[in-house]
N, C-alpha and C. Protein backbone atom coordinates (compact mmCIF):
# COMPACT_ATOMS: atom_id res chain seq x y z
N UNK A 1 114.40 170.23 102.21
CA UNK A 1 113.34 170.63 101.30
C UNK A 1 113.92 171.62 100.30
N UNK A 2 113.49 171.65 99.36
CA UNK A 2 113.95 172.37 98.19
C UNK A 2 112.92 173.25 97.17
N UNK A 3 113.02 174.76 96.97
CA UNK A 3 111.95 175.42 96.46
C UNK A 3 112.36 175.23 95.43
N UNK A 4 111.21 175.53 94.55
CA UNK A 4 111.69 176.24 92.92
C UNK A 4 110.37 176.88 92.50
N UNK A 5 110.75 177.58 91.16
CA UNK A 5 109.57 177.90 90.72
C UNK A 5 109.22 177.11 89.43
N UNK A 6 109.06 177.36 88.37
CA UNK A 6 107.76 176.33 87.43
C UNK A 6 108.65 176.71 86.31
N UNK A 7 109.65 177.58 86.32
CA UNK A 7 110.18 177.91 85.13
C UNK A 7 111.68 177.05 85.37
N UNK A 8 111.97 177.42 86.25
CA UNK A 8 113.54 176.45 86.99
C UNK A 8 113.57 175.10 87.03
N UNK A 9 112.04 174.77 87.17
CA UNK A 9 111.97 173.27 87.19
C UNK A 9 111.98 172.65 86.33
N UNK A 10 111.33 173.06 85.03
CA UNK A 10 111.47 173.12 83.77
C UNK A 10 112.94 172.86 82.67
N UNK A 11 113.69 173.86 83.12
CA UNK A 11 115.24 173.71 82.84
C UNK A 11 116.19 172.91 83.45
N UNK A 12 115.75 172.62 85.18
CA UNK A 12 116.52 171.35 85.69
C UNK A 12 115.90 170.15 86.21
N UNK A 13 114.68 169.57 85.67
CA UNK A 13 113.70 168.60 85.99
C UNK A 13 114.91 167.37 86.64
N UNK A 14 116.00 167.19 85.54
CA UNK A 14 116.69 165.80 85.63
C UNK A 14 117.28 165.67 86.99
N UNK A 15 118.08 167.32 87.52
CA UNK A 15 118.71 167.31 88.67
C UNK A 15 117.55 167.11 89.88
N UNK A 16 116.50 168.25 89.48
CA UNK A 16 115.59 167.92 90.73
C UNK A 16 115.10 166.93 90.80
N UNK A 17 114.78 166.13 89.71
CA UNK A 17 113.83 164.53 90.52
C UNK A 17 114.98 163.62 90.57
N UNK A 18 116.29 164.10 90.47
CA UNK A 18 117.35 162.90 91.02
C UNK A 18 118.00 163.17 92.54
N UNK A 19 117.48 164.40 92.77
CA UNK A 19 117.84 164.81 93.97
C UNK A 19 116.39 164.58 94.87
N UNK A 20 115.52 164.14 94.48
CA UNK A 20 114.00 163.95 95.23
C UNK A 20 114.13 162.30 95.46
N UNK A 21 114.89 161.53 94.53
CA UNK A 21 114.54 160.17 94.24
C UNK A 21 115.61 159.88 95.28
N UNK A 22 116.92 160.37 95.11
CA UNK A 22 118.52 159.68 95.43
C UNK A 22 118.86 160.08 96.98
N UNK A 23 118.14 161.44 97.11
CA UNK A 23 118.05 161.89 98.58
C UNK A 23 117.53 162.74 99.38
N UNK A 24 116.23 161.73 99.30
CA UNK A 24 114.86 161.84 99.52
C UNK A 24 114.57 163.15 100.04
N UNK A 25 114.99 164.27 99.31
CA UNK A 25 113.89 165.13 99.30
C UNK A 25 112.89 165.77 98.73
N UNK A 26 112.09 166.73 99.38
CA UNK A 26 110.73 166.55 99.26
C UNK A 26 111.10 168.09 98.11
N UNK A 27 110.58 168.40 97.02
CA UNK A 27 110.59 169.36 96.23
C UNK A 27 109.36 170.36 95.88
N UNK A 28 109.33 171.45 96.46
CA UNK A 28 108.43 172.83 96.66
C UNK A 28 108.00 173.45 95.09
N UNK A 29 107.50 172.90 94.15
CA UNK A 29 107.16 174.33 93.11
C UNK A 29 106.62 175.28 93.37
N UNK A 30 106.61 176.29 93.43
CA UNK A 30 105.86 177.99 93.92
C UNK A 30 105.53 177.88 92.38
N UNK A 31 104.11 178.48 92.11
CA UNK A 31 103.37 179.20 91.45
C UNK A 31 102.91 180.38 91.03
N UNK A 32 103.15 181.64 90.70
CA UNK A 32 102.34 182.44 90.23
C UNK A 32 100.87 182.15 90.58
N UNK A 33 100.13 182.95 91.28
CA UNK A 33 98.75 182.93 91.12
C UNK A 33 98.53 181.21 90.85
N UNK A 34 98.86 180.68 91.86
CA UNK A 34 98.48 178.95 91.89
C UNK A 34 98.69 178.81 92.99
N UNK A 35 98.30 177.51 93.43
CA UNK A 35 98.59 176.99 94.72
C UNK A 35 100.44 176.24 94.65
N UNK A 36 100.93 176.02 95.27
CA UNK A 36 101.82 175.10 95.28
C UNK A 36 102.09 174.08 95.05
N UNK A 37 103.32 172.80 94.69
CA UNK A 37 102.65 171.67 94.18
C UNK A 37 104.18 171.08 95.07
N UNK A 38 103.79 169.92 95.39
CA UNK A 38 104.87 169.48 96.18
C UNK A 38 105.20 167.95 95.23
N UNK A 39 106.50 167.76 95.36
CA UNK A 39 107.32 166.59 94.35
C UNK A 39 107.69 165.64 95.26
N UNK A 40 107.44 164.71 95.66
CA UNK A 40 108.10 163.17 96.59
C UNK A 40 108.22 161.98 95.82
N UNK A 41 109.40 161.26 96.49
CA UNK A 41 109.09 160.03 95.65
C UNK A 41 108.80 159.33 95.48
N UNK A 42 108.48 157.90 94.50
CA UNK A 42 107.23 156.87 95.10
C UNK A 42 107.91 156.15 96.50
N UNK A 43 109.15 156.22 96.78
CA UNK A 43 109.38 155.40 97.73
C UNK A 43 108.73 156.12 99.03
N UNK A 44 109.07 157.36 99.43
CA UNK A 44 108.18 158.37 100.15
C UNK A 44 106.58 158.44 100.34
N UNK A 45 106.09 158.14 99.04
CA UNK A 45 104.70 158.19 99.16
C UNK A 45 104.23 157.08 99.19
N UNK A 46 104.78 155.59 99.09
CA UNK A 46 104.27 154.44 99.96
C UNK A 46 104.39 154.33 101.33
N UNK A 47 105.91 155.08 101.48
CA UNK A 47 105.80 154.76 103.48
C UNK A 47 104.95 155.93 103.85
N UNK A 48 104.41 156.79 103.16
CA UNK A 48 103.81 157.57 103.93
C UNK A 48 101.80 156.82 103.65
N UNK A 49 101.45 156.71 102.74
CA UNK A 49 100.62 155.62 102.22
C UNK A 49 100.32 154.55 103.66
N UNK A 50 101.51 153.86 103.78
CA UNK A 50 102.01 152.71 104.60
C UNK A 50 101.34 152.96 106.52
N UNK A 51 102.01 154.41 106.62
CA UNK A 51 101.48 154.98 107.99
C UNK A 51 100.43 155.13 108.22
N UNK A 52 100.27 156.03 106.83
CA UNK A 52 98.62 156.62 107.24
C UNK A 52 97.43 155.36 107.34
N UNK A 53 97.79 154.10 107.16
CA UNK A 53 97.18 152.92 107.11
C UNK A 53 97.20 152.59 108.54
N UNK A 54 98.23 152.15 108.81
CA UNK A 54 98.81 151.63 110.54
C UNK A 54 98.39 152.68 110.96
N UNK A 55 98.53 153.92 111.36
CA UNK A 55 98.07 155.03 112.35
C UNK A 55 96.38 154.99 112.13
N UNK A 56 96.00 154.71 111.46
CA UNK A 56 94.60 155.49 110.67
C UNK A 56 93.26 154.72 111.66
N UNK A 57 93.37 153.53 111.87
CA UNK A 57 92.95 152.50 112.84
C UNK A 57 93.30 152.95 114.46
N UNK A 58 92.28 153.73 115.08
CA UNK A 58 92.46 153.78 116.44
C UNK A 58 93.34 152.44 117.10
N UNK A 59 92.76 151.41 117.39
CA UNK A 59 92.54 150.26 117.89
C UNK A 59 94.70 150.05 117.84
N UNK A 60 95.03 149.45 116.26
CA UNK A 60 96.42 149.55 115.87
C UNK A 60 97.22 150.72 116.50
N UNK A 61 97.10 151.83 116.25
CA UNK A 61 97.88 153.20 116.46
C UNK A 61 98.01 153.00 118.09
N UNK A 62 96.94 152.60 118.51
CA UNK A 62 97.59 152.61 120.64
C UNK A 62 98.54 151.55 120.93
N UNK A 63 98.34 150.14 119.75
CA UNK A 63 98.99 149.07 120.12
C UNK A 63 100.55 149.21 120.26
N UNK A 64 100.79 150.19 118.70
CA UNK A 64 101.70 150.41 117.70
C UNK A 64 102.94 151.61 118.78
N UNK A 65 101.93 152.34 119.32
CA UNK A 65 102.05 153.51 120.55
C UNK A 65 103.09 152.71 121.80
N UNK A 66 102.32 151.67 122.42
CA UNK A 66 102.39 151.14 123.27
C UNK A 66 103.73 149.86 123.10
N UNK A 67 103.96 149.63 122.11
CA UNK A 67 104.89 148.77 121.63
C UNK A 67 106.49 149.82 120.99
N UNK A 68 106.14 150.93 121.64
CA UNK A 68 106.80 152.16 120.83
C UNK A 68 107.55 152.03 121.89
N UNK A 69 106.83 152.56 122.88
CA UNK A 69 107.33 153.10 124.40
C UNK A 69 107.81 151.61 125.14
N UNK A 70 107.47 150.66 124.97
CA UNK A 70 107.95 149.54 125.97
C UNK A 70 109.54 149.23 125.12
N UNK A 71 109.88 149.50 124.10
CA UNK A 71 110.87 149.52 123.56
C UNK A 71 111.76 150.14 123.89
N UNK A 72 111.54 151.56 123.91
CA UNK A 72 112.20 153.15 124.29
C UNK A 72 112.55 152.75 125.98
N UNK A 73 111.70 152.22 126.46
CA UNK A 73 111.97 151.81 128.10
C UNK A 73 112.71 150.53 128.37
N UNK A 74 112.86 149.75 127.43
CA UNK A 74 114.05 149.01 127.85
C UNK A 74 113.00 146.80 128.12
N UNK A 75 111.75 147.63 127.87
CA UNK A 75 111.00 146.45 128.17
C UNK A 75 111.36 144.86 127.26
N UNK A 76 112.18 145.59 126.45
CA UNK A 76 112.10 143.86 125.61
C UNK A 76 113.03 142.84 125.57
N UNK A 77 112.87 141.90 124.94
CA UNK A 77 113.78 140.78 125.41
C UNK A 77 114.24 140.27 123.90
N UNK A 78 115.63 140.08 123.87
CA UNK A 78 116.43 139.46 122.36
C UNK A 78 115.91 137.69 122.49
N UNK A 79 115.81 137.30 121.26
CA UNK A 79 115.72 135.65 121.23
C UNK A 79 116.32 135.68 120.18
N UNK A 80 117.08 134.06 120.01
CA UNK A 80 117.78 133.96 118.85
C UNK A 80 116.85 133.30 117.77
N UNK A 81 117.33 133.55 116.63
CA UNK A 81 116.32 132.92 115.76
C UNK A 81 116.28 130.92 115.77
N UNK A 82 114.96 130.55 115.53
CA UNK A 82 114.70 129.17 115.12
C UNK A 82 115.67 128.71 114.12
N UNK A 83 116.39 127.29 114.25
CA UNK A 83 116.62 127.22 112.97
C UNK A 83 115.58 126.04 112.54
C-alpha cells in the first residue's frame, strides 16, 4: 500500500497509477480536513466486484466454503480432459 498526499499525487500521478495498475497496488491519498480517498485498479475492482457477488449469496458462499476445504483436505480427484 502506498500513501500520499493530494499535492504529491498531483506531481507524480503517471508513476503512481503505473505503480497501482503494473503492481497492483492499492494507493492511500490523505487529505487535509477530508476524508481519504483510496486508488485501485479496474482489474482490482472487478475481482473485488466479482467476490462480493459469489460471497454475497448465503446459499453460494457455504458451497464455495465447502468446495474450499474439500480441496485444502486432499478430497479431489484429477480427470483428463475430453477430447
Amino acid at each position: 500500500m502506498i500513501a500520499t498526499n493530494y499535492t504529491t499525487l498531483r506531481d507524480r500521478m503517471k508513476s503512481y497509477f503505473d505503480q497501482v495498475t503494473d503492481e497492483s497496488e492499492t494507493l492511500v491519498v490523505t487529505r487535509k480536513g477530508g476524508a481519504n480517498v483510496i486508488v485501485i485498479s479496474e482489474e482490482t475492482y472487478n475481482n473485488m466486484q466479482e467476490n462480493l457477488y459469489l460471497m454475497g449469496d448465503h446459499t453460494n458462499r457455504e458451497w464455495l466454503l465447502e468446495s474450499k476445504r474439500q480441496l485444502e483436505e486432499g478430497a479431489s480427484h484429477e480427470h483428463g480432459l475430453l477430447e
